[in-house]
Protein backbone atom coordinates (compact mmCIF):
# COMPACT_ATOMS: atom_id res chain seq x y z
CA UNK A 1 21.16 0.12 7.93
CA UNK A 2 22.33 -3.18 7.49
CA UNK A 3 22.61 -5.57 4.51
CA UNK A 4 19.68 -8.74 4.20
CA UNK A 5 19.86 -11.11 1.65
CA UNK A 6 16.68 -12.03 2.15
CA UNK A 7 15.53 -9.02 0.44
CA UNK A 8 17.94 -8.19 -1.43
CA UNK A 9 18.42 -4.57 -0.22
CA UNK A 10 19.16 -3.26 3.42
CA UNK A 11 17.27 -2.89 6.41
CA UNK A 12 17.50 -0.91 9.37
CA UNK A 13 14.73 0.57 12.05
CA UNK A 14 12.90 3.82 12.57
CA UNK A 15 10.82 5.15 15.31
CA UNK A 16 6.87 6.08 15.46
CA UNK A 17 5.80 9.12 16.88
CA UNK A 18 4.15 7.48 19.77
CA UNK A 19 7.39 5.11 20.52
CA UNK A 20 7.36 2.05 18.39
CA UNK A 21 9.84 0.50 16.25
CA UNK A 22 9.14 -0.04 12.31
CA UNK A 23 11.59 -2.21 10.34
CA UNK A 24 12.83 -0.47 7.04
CA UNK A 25 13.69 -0.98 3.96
CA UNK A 26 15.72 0.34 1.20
CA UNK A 27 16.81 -1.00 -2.61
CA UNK A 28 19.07 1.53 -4.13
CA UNK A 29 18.34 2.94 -7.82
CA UNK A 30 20.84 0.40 -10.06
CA UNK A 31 23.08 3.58 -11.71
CA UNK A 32 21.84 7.00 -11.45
CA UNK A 33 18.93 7.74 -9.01
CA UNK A 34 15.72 9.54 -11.13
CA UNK A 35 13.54 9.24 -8.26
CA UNK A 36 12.31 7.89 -4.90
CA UNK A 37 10.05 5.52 -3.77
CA UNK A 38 7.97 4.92 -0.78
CA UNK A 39 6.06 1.71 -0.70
CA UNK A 40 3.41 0.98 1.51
CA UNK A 41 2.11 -3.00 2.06
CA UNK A 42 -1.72 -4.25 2.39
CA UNK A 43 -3.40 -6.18 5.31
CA UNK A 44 -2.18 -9.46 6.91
CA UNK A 45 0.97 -8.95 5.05
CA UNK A 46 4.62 -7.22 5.55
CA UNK A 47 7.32 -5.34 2.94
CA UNK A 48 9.39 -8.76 3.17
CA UNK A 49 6.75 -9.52 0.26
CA UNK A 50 7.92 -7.06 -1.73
CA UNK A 51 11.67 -7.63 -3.04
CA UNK A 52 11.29 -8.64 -6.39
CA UNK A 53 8.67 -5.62 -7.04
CA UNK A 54 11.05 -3.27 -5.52
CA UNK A 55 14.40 -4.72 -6.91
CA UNK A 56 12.65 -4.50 -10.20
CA UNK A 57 12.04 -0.84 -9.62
CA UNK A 58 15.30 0.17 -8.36
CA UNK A 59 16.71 -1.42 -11.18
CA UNK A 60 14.97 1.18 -13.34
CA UNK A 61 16.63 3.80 -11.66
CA UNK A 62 14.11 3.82 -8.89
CA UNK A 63 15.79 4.53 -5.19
CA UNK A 64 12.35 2.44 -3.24
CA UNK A 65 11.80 2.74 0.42
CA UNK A 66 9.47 0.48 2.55
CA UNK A 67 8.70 -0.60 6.02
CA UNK A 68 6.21 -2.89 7.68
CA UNK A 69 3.78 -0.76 9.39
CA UNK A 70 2.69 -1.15 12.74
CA UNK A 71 1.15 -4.36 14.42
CA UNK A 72 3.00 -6.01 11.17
CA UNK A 73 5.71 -8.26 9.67
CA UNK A 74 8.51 -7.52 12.04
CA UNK A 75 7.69 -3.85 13.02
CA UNK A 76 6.40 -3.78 16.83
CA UNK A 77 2.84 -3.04 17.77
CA UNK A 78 -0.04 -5.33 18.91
CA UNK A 79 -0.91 -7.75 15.56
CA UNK A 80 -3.14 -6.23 13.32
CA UNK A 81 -4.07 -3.55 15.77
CA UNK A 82 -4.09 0.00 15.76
CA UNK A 83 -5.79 2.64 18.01
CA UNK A 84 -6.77 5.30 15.61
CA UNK A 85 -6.11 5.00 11.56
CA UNK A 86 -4.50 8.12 11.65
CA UNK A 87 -1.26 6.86 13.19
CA UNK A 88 -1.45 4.97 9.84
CA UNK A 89 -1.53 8.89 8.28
CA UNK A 90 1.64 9.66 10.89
CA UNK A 91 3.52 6.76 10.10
CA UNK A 92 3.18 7.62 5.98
CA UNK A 93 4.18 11.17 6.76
CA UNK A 94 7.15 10.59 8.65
CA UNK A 95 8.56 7.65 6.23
CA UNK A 96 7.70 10.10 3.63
CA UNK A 97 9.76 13.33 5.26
CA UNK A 98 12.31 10.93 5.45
CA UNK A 99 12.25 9.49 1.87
CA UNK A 100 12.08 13.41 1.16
CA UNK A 101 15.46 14.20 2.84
CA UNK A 102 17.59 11.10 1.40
CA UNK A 103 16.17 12.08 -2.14
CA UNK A 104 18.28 15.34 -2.59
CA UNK A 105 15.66 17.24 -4.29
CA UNK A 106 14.32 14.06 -6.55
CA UNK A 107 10.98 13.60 -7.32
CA UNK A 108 9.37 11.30 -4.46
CA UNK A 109 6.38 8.36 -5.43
CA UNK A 110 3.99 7.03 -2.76
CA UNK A 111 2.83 3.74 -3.56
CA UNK A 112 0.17 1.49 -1.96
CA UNK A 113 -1.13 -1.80 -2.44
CA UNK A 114 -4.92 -2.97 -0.81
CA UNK A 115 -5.16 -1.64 2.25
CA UNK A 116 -1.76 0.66 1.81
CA UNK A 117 -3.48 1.85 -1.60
CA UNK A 118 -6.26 3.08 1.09
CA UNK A 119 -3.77 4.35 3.76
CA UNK A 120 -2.06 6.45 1.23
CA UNK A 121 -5.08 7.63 -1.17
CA UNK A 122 -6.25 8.89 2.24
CA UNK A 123 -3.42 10.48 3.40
CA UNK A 124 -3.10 12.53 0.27
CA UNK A 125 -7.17 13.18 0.88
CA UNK A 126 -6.10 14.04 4.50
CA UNK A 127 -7.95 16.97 6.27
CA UNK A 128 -6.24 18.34 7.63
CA UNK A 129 -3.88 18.27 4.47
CA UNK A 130 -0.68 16.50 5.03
CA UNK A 131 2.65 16.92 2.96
CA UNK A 132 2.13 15.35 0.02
CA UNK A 133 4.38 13.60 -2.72
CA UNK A 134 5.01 14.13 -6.12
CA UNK A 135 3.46 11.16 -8.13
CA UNK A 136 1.26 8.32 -6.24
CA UNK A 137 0.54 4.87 -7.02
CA UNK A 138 -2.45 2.41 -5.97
CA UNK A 139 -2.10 -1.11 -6.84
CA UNK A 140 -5.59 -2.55 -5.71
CA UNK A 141 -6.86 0.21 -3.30
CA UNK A 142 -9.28 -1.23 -1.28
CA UNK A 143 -11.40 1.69 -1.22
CA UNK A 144 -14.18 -0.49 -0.78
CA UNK A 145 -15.12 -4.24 -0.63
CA UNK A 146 -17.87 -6.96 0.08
CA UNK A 147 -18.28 -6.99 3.63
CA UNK A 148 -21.63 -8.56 5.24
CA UNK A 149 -23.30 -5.75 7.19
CA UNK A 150 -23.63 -8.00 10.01
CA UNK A 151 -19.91 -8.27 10.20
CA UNK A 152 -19.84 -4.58 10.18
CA UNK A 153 -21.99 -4.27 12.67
CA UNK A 154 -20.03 -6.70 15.01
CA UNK A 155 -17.01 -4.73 14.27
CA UNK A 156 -18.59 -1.91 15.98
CA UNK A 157 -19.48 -3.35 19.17
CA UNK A 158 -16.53 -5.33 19.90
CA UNK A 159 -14.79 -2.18 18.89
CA UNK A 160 -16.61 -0.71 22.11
CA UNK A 161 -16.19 -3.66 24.29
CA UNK A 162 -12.96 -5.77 23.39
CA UNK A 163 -11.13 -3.55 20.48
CA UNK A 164 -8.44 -6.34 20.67
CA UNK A 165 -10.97 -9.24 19.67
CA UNK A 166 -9.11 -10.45 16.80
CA UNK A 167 -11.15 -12.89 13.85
CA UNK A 168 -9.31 -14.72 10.77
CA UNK A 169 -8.92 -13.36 7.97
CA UNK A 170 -10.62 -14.92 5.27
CA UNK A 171 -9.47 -14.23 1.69
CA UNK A 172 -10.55 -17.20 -1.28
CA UNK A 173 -9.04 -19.32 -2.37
CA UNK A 174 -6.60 -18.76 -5.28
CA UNK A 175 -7.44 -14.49 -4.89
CA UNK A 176 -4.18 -13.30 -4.10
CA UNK A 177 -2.74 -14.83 -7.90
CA UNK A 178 -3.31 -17.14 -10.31
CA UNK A 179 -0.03 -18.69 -9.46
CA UNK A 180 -0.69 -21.17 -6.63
CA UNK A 181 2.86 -20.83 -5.72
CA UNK A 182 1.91 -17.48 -4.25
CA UNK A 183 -0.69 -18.47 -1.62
CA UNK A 184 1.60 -21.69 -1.06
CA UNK A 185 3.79 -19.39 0.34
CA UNK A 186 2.14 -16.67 1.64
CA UNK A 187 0.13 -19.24 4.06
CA UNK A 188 3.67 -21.01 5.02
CA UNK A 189 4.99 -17.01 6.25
CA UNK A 190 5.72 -17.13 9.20
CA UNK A 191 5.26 -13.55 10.11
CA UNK A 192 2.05 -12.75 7.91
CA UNK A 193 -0.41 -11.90 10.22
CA UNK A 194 -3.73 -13.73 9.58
CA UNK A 195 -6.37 -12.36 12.29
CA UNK A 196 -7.35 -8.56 12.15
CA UNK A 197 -8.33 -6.71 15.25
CA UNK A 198 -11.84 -5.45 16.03
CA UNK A 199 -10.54 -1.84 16.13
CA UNK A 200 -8.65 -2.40 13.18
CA UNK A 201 -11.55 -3.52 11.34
CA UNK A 202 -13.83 -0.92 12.22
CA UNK A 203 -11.10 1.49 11.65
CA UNK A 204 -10.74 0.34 8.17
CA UNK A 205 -14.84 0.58 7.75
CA UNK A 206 -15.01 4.21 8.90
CA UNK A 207 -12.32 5.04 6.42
CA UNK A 208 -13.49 3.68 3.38
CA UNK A 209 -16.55 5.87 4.12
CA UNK A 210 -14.58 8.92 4.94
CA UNK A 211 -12.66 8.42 0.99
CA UNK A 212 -16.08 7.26 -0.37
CA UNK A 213 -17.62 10.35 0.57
CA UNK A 214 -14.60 12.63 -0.48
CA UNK A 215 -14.32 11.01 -3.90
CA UNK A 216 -18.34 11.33 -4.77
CA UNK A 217 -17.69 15.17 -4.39
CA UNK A 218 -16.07 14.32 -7.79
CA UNK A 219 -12.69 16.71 -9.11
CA UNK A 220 -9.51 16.06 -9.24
CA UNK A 221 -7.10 13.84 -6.82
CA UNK A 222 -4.61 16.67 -5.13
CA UNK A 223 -1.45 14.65 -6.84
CA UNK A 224 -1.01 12.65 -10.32
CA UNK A 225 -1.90 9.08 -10.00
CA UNK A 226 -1.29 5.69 -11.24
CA UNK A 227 -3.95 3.27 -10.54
CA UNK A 228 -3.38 -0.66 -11.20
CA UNK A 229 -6.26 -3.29 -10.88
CA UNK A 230 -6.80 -6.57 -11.47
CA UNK A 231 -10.35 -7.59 -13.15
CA UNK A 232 -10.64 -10.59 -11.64
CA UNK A 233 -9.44 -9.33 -8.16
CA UNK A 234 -12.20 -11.38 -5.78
CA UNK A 235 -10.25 -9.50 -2.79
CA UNK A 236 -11.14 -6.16 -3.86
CA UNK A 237 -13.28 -6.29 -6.90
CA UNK A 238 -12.35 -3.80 -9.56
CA UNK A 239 -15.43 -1.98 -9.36
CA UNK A 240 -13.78 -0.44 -5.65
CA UNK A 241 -11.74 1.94 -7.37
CA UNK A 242 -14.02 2.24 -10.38
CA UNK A 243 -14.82 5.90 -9.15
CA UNK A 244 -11.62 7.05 -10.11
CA UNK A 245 -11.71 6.35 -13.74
CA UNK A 246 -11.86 8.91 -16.15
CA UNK A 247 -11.13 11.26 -13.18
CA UNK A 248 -8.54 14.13 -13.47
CA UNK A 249 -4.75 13.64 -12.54
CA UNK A 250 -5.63 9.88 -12.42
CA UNK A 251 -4.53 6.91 -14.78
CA UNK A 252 -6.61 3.92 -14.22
CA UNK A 253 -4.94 0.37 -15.81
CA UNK A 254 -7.19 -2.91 -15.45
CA UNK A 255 -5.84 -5.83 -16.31
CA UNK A 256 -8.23 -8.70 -17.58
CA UNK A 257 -7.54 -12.09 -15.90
CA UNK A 258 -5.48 -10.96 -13.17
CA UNK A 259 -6.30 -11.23 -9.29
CA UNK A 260 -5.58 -9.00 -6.34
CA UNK A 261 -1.75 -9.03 -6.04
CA UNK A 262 -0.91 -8.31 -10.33
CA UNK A 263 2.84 -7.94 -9.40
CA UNK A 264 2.09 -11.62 -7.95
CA UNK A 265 0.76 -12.90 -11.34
CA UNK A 266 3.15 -14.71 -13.78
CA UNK A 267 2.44 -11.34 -16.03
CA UNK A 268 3.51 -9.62 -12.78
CA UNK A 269 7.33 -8.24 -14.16
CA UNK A 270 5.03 -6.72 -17.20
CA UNK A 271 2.73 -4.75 -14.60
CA UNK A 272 5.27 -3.15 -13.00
CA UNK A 273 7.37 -2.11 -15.80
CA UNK A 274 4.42 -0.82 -16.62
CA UNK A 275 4.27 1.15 -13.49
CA UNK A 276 7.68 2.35 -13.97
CA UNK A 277 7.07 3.27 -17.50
CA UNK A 278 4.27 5.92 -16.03
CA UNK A 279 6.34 7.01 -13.42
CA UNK A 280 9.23 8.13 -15.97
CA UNK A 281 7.49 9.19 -18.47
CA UNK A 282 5.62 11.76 -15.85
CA UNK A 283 8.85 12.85 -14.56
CA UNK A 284 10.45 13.46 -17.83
CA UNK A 285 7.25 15.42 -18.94
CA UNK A 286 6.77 17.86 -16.02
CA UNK A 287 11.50 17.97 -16.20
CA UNK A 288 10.97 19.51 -19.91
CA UNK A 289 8.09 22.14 -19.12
């Protein structure tokens, strides 16, 4: 790995099982390390975004991991494309195996934010079952959202007919964070990626069902988790993950007034101190039984 400034921590490179190239990251835990870290970014986006979320982590004593999956930021892969969602599923598990190994017997956190939250909910819900981590963390899952049917339909057929059709994305104005700064430069990134495939898309439909249908058989989720939401989130509305609440093994935080991206907000430090104040405080609990 070598050092970036532009994140703040070090990158270096890791290869798929089917032959592609993800860029990685790593922030060190400040001090000792108490655990490890594996996050996993949203749609249209990259783990460039990320530095100040992870930096703040590590400096908790956090060891955090990340990479930009594939068909994003500056991993290779056709933009916003995949071929099946489970190479989604591969990609956590081998980033995770790794994470595993470097952690020396550490406890080991999966985190995902929008569409990561939904990569990694289902690859703990995988069938099937994949290894899993320790503690896991959703920040916005977007387990579901408010998508025209006639767009889902279309999804379908090109899907069939030209699964590399790509359409904008279209996310409001201002729903990312109440700090206009934030879209300011999230629109000015050059490698955001702002058109999603056809087979991504549908992809993304199918597996929102496939979760759906798994959480409505109700019990608990296979690992303790951390869920984070914003109520005003106009990206995915807080009533996408309201299935989980009052669940068992699950945590569910909504925080009035905030948007999609809460460690975007001005409050945003506070959220994920927040975060990191679960994730200790459920280490040290299950260290002392």
């Amino acid at each position: 790995m070598t050092g970036d400034r532009s994140t703040g921590g070090t990158v270096g490179s890791a290869q798929t099982r089917d032959g592609l190239q993800l860029r990685t990251y790593e922030w060190p835990a400040v001090g000792e390390s108490r655990a490890h870290l594996l996050l996993v970014h949203g749609i249209a986006e990259h783990a460039g975004r990320y530095p100040h979320v992870a930096s703040r982590l590590a400096a908790a004593g956090i060891t955090t991991h990340s990479y930009d999956q594939r068909g994003f930021g500056k991993s290779a892969g056709r933009r916003g494309y995949v071929d099946r969602w489970s190479q989604y599923h591969d990609d956590v598990e081998d980033r995770l195996a790794a994470v595993r190994v470097a952690s020396h017997g550490l406890p080991v956190v999966l985190y995902g934010h929008s569409m990561g939250g939904l990569t990694v909910l289902g690859y703990t819900l995988a069938d099937p079952p994949r290894p899993l981590p320790d503690l896991l963390v959703l920040s916005a899952p977007a387990i579901d959202a408010i998508v025209p049917r006639w767009k889902r339909r279309l999804a379908a057929v090109l899907s069939s007919v030209v699964p590399r059709f790509a359409v904008a994305n279209a996310f409001p104005k201002g729903g990312l964070s109440s700090d206009p700064a934030v879209e300011v430069t999230y629109l000015a990134d050059p490698v955001r990626v702002p058109r999603t495939t056809a087979r991504l898309g549908l992809s993304l439909f199918r597996e929102q069902a496939r979760v759906q249908a798994i959480l409505a058989r109700g019990g608990p989720l296979p690992v303790p988790t951390y869920l984070v939401h914003g109520a005003d989130d106009p990206i995915v509305p807080e009533w996408a993950s309201r299935s989980l609440e009052g669940r068992a093994n699950v945590t569910r935080r909504v925080y009035p007034g905030l948007r999609h991206e809460t460690h975007n907000e001005p409050s945003g430090g506070a959220v994920i101190d927040d975060t990191t104040r679960w994730i200790l405080d459920h280490i040290e609990k299950t260290a002392t039984r």
